[in-house]
C-alpha atoms as a PDB file:
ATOM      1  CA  UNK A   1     -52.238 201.733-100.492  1.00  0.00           C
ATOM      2  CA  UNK A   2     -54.533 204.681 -99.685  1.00  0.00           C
ATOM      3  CA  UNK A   3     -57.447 203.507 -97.188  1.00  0.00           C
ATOM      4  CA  UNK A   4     -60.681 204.130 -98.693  1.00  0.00           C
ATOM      5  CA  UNK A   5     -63.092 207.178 -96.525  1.00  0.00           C
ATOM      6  CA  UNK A   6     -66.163 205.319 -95.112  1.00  0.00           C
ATOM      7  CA  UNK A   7     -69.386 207.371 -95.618  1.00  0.00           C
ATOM      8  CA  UNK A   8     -71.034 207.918 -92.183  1.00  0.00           C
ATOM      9  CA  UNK A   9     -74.837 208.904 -92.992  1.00  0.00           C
ATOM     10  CA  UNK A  10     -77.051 210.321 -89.841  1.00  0.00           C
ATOM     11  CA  UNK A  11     -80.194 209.354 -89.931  1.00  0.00           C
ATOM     12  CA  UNK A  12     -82.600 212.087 -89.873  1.00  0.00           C
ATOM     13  CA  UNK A  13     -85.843 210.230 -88.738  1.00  0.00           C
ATOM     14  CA  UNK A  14     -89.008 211.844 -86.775  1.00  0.00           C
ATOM     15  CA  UNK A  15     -87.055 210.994 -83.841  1.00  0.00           C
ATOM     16  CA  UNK A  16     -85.443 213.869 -84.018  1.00  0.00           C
ATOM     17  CA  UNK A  17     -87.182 216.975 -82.514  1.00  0.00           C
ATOM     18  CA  UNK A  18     -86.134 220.469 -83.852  1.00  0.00           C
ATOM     19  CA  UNK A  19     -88.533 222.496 -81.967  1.00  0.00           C
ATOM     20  CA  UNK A  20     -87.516 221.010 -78.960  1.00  0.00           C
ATOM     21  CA  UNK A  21     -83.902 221.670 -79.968  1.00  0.00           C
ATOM     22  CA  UNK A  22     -84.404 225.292 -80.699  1.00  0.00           C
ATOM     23  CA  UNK A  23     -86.804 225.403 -77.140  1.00  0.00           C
ATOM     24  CA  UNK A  24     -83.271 224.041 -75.394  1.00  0.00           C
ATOM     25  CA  UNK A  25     -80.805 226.231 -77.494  1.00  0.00           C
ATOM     26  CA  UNK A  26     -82.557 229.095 -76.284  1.00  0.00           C
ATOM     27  CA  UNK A  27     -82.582 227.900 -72.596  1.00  0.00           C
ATOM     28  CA  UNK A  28     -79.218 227.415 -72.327  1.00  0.00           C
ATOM     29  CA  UNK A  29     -78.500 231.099 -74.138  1.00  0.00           C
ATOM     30  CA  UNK A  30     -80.998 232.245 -71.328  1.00  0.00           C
ATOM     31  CA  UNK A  31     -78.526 230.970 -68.707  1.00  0.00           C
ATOM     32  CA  UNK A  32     -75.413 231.651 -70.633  1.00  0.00           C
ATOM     33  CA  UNK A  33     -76.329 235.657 -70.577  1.00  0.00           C
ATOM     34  CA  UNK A  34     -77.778 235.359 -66.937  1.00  0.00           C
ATOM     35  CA  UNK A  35     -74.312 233.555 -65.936  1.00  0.00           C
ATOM     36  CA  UNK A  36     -72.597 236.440 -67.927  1.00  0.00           C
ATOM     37  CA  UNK A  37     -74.673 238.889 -66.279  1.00  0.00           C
ATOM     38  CA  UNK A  38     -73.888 237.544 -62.659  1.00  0.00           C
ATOM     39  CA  UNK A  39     -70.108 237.563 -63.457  1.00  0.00           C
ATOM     40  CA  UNK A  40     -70.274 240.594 -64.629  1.00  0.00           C
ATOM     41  CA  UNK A  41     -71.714 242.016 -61.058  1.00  0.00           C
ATOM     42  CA  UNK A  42     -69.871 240.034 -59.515  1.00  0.00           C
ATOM     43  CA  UNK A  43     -66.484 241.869 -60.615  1.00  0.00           C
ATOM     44  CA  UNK A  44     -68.274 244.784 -60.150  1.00  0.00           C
ATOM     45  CA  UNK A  45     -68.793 244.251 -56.492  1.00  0.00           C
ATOM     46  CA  UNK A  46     -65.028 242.999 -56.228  1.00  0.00           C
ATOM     47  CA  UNK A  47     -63.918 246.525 -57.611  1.00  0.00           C
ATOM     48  CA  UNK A  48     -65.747 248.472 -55.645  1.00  0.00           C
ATOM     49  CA  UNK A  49     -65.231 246.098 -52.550  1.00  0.00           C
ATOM     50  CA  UNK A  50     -61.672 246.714 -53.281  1.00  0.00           C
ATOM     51  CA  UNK A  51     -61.750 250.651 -54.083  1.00  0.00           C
ATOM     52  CA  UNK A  52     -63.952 251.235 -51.160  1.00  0.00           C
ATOM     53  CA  UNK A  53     -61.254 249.095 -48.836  1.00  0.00           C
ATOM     54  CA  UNK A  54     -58.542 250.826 -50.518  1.00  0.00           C
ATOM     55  CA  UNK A  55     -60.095 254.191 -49.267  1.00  0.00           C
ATOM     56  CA  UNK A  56     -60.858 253.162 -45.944  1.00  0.00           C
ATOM     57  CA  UNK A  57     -56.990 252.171 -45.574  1.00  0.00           C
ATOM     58  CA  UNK A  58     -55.976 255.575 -47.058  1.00  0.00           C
ATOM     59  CA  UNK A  59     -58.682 257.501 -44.553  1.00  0.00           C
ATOM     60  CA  UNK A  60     -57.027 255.377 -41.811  1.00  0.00           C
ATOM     61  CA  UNK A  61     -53.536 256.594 -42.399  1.00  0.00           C
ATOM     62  CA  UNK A  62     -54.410 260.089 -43.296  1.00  0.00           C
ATOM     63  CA  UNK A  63     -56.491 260.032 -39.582  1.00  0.00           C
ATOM     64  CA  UNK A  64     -53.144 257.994 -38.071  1.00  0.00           C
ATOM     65  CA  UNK A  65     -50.836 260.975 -39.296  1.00  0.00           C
ATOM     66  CA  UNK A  66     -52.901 263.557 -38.064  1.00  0.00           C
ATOM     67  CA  UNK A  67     -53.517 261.764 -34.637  1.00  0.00           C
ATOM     68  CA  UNK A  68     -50.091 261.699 -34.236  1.00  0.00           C
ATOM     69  CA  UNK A  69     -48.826 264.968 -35.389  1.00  0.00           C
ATOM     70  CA  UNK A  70     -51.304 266.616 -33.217  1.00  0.00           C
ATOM     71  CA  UNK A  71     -49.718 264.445 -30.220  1.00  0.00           C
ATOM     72  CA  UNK A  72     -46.180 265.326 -31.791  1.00  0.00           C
ATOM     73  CA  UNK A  73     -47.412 268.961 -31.332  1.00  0.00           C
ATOM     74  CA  UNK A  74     -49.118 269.145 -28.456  1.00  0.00           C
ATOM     75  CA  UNK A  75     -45.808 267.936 -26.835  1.00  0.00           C
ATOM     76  CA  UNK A  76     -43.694 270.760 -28.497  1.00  0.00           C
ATOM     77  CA  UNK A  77     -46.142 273.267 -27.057  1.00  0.00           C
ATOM     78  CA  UNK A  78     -45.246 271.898 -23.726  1.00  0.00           C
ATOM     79  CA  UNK A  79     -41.980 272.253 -24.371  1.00  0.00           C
ATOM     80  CA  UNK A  80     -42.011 275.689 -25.962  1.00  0.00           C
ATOM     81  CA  UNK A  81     -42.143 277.498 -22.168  1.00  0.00           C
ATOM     82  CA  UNK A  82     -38.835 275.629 -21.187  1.00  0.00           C
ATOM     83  CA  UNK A  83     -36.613 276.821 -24.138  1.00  0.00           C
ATOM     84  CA  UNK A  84     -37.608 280.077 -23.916  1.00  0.00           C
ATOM     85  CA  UNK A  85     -36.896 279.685 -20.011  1.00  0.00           C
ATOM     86  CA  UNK A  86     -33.389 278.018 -21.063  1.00  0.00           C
ATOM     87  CA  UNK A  87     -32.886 280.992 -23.507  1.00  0.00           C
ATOM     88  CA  UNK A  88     -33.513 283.622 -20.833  1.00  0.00           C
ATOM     89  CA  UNK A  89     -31.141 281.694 -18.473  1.00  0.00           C
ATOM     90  CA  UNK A  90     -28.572 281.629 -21.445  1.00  0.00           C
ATOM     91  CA  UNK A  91     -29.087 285.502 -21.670  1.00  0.00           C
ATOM     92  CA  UNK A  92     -28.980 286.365 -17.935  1.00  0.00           C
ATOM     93  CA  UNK A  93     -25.958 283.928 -17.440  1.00  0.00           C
ATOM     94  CA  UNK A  94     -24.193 285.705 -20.129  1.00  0.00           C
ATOM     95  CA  UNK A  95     -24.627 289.158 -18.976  1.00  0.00           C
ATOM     96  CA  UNK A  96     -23.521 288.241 -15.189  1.00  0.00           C
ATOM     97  CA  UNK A  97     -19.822 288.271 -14.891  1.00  0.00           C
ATOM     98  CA  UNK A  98     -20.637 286.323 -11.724  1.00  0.00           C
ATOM     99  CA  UNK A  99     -21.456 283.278 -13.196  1.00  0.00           C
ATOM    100  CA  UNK A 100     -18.985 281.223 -14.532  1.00  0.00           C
ATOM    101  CA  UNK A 101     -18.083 280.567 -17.970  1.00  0.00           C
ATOM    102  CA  UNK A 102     -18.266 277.241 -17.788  1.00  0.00           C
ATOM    103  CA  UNK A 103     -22.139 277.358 -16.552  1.00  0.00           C
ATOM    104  CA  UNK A 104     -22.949 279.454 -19.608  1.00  0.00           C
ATOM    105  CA  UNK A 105     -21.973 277.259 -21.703  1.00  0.00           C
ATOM    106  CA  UNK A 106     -23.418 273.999 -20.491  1.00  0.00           C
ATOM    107  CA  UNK A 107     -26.511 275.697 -20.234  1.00  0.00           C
ATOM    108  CA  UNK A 108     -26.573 276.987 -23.696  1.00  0.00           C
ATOM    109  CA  UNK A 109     -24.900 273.079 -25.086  1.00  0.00           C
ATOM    110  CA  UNK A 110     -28.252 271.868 -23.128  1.00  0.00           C
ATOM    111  CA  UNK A 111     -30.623 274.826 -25.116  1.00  0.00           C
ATOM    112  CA  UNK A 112     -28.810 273.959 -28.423  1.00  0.00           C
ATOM    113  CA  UNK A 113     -29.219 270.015 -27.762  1.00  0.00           C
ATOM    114  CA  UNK A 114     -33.286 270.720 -27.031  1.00  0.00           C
ATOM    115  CA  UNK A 115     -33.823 272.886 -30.261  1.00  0.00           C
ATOM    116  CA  UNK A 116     -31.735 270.598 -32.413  1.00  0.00           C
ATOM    117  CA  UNK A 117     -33.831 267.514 -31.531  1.00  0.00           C
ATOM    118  CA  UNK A 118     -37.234 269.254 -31.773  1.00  0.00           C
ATOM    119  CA  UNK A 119     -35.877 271.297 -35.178  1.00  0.00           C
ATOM    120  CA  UNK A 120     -35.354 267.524 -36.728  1.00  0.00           C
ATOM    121  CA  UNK A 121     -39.155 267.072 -35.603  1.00  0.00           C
ATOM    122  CA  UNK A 122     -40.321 269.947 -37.369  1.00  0.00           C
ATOM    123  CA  UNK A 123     -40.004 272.722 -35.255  1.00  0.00           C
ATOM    124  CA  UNK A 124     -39.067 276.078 -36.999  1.00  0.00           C
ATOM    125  CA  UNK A 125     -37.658 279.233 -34.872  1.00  0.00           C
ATOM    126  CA  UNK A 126     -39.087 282.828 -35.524  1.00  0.00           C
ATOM    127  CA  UNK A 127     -36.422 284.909 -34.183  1.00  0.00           C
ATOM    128  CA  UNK A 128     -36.611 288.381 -35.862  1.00  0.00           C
ATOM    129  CA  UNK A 129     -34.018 290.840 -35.866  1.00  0.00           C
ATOM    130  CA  UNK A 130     -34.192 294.475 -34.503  1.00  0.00           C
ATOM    131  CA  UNK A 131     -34.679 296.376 -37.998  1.00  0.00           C
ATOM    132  CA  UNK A 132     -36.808 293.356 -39.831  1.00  0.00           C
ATOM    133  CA  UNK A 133     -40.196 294.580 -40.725  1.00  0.00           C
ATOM    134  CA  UNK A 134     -43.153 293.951 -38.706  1.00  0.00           C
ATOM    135  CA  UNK A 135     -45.219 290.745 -39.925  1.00  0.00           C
ATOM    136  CA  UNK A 136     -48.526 290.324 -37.895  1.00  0.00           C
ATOM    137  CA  UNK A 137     -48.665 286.989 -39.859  1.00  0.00           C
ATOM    138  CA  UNK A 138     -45.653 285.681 -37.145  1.00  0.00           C
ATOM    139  CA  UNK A 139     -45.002 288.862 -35.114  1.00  0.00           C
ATOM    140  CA  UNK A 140     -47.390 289.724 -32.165  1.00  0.00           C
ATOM    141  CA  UNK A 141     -46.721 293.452 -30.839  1.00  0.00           C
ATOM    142  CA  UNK A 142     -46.759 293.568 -27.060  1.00  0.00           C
ATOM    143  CA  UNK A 143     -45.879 297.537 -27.028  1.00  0.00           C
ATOM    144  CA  UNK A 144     -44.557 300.187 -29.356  1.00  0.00           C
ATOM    145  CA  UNK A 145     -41.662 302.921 -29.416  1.00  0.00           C
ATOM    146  CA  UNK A 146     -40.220 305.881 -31.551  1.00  0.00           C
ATOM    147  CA  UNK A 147     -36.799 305.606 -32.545  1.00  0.00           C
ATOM    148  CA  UNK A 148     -35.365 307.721 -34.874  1.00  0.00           C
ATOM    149  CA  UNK A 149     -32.736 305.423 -36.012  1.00  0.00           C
ATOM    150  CA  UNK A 150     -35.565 302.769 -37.075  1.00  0.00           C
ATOM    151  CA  UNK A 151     -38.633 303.566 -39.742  1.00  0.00           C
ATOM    152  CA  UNK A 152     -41.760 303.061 -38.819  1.00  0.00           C
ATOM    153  CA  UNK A 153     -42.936 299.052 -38.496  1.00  0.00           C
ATOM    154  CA  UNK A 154     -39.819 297.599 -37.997  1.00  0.00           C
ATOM    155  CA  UNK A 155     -38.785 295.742 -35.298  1.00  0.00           C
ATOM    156  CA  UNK A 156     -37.272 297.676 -32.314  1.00  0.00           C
ATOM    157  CA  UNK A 157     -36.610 294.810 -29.792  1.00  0.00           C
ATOM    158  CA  UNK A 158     -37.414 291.208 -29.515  1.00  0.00           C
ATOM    159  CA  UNK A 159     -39.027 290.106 -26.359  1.00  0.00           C
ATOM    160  CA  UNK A 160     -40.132 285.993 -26.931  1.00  0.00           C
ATOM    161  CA  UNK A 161     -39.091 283.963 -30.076  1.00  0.00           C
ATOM    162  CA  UNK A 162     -41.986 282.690 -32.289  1.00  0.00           C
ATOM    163  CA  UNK A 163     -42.206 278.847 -33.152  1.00  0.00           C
ATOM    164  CA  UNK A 164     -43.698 277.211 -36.063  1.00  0.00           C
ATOM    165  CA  UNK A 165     -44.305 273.321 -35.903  1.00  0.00           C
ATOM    166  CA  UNK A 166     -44.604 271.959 -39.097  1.00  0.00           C
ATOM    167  CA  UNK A 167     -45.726 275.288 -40.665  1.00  0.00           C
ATOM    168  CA  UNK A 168     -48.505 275.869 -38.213  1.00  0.00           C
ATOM    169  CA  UNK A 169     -47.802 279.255 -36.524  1.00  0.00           C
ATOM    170  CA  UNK A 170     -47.316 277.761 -32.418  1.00  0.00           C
ATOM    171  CA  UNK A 171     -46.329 281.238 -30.965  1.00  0.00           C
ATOM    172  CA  UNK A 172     -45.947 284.184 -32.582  1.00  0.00           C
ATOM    173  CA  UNK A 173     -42.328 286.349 -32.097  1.00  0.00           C
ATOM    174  CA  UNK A 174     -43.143 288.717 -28.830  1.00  0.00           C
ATOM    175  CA  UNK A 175     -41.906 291.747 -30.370  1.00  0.00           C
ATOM    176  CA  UNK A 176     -41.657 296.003 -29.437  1.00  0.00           C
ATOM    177  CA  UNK A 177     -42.654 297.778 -33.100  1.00  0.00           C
ATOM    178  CA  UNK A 178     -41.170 301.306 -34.306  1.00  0.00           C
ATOM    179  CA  UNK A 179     -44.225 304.053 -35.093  1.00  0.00           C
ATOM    180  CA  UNK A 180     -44.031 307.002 -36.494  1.00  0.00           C
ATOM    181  CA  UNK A 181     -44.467 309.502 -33.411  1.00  0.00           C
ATOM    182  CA  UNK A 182     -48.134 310.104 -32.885  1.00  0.00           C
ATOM    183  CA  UNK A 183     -51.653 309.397 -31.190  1.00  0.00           C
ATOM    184  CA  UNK A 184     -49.899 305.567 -31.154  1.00  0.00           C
ATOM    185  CA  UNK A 185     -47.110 306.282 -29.372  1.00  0.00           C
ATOM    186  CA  UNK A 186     -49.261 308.503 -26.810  1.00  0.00           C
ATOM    187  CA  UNK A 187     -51.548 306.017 -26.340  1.00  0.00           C
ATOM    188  CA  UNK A 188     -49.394 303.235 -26.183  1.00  0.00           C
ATOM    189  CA  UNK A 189     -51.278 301.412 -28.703  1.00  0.00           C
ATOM    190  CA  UNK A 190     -49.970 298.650 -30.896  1.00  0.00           C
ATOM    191  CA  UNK A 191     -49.893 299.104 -34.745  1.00  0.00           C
ATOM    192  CA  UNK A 192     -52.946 298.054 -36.853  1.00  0.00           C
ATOM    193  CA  UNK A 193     -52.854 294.598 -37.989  1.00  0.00           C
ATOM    194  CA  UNK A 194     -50.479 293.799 -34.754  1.00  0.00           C
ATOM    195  CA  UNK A 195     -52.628 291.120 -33.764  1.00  0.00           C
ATOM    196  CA  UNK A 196     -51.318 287.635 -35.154  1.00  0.00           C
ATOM    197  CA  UNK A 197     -52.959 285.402 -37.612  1.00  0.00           C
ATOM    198  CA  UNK A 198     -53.295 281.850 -36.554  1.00  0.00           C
ATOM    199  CA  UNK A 199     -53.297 279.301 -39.002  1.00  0.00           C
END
């Protein structure tokens, strides 16, 4: 048996105030767009809260690497004076039958031990060879010579190796250039553009 839909009638009576109803409608739109509004710059502030935190982290790190790769380098450059020191004992040992073979090659087991450790660090070697041609970029000439088995700005002898720490020029290779026989040579003079570029 189907039940039977009751009728519900609202009165509409002069209780009922539709100006008034209109006069709230519109309130409460008023403080639903204000509401919107505020949550709207609210976000905003949270993004740029979090973008400007984000960049003060990244600015930290970036200033945390460099703090300590210029502590990482200043170190090396203390350093730098030893090996060469330890190289030029290596040399000298090597050359003087005197000294034992044994000596030589502790010493150079210690040099090799040193420049492994700092070359795992960063540190790169500028050791030319006689012949290689002059690069004031790495090179620094301390004097220059004529040798007619050698063209002009090559490398005649190697006095110092350069260093590079991370590919910032340290010390630049101490090196003896080949010029063409000339005022240069009589003067003694080192080759233009001799003087090295530091980065």
């Amino acid at each position: 048996m189907e039940k039977k839909k009751k009728k519900v009638e609202i009165p509409v009576g002069d209780t009922f105030d539709v100006d008034a109803f209109r006069a709230q409608l519109a309130e409460l739109e008023e403080k639903l767009a204000a509401a919107e509004e505020a949550a709207a710059a609210a976000k905003d502030e949270l993004l740029r809260r979090a973008a400007d935190l984000d960049n003060t982290r990244k600015r930290l790190l970036r200033d945390h690497e460099r703090a300590c790769a210029a502590a990482a380098r200043a170190i090396v450059e203390k350093l730098l004076p030893i090996l060469d020191d330890l190289t030029r004992a290596v040399d000298a040992a090597d050359a003087d039958e005197a000294v034992p073979q044994h000596h030589v090659d502790a010493i150079r087991m210690l040099e090799r031990k040193i420049y492994d450790i700092l070359r795992n660090e960063g540190l790169e070697v500028i050791r030319p060879e006689r012949g290689d041609p002059f690069d004031p970029e790495v090179h620094e000439a301390v004097s220059v010579t004529c040798d007619p088995e050698l063209p002009p700005n090559v490398v005649a002898t190697i006095f110092d190796p350069g260093y590079k720490f991370k590919g910032l020029l340290l010390k630049p290779a101490r090196v003896e250039v080949c010029v063409p026989e000339g005022p240069a040579r009589e003067t003694g003079e080192a080759p233009p553009g001799s003087e090295p570029r530091r980065r």
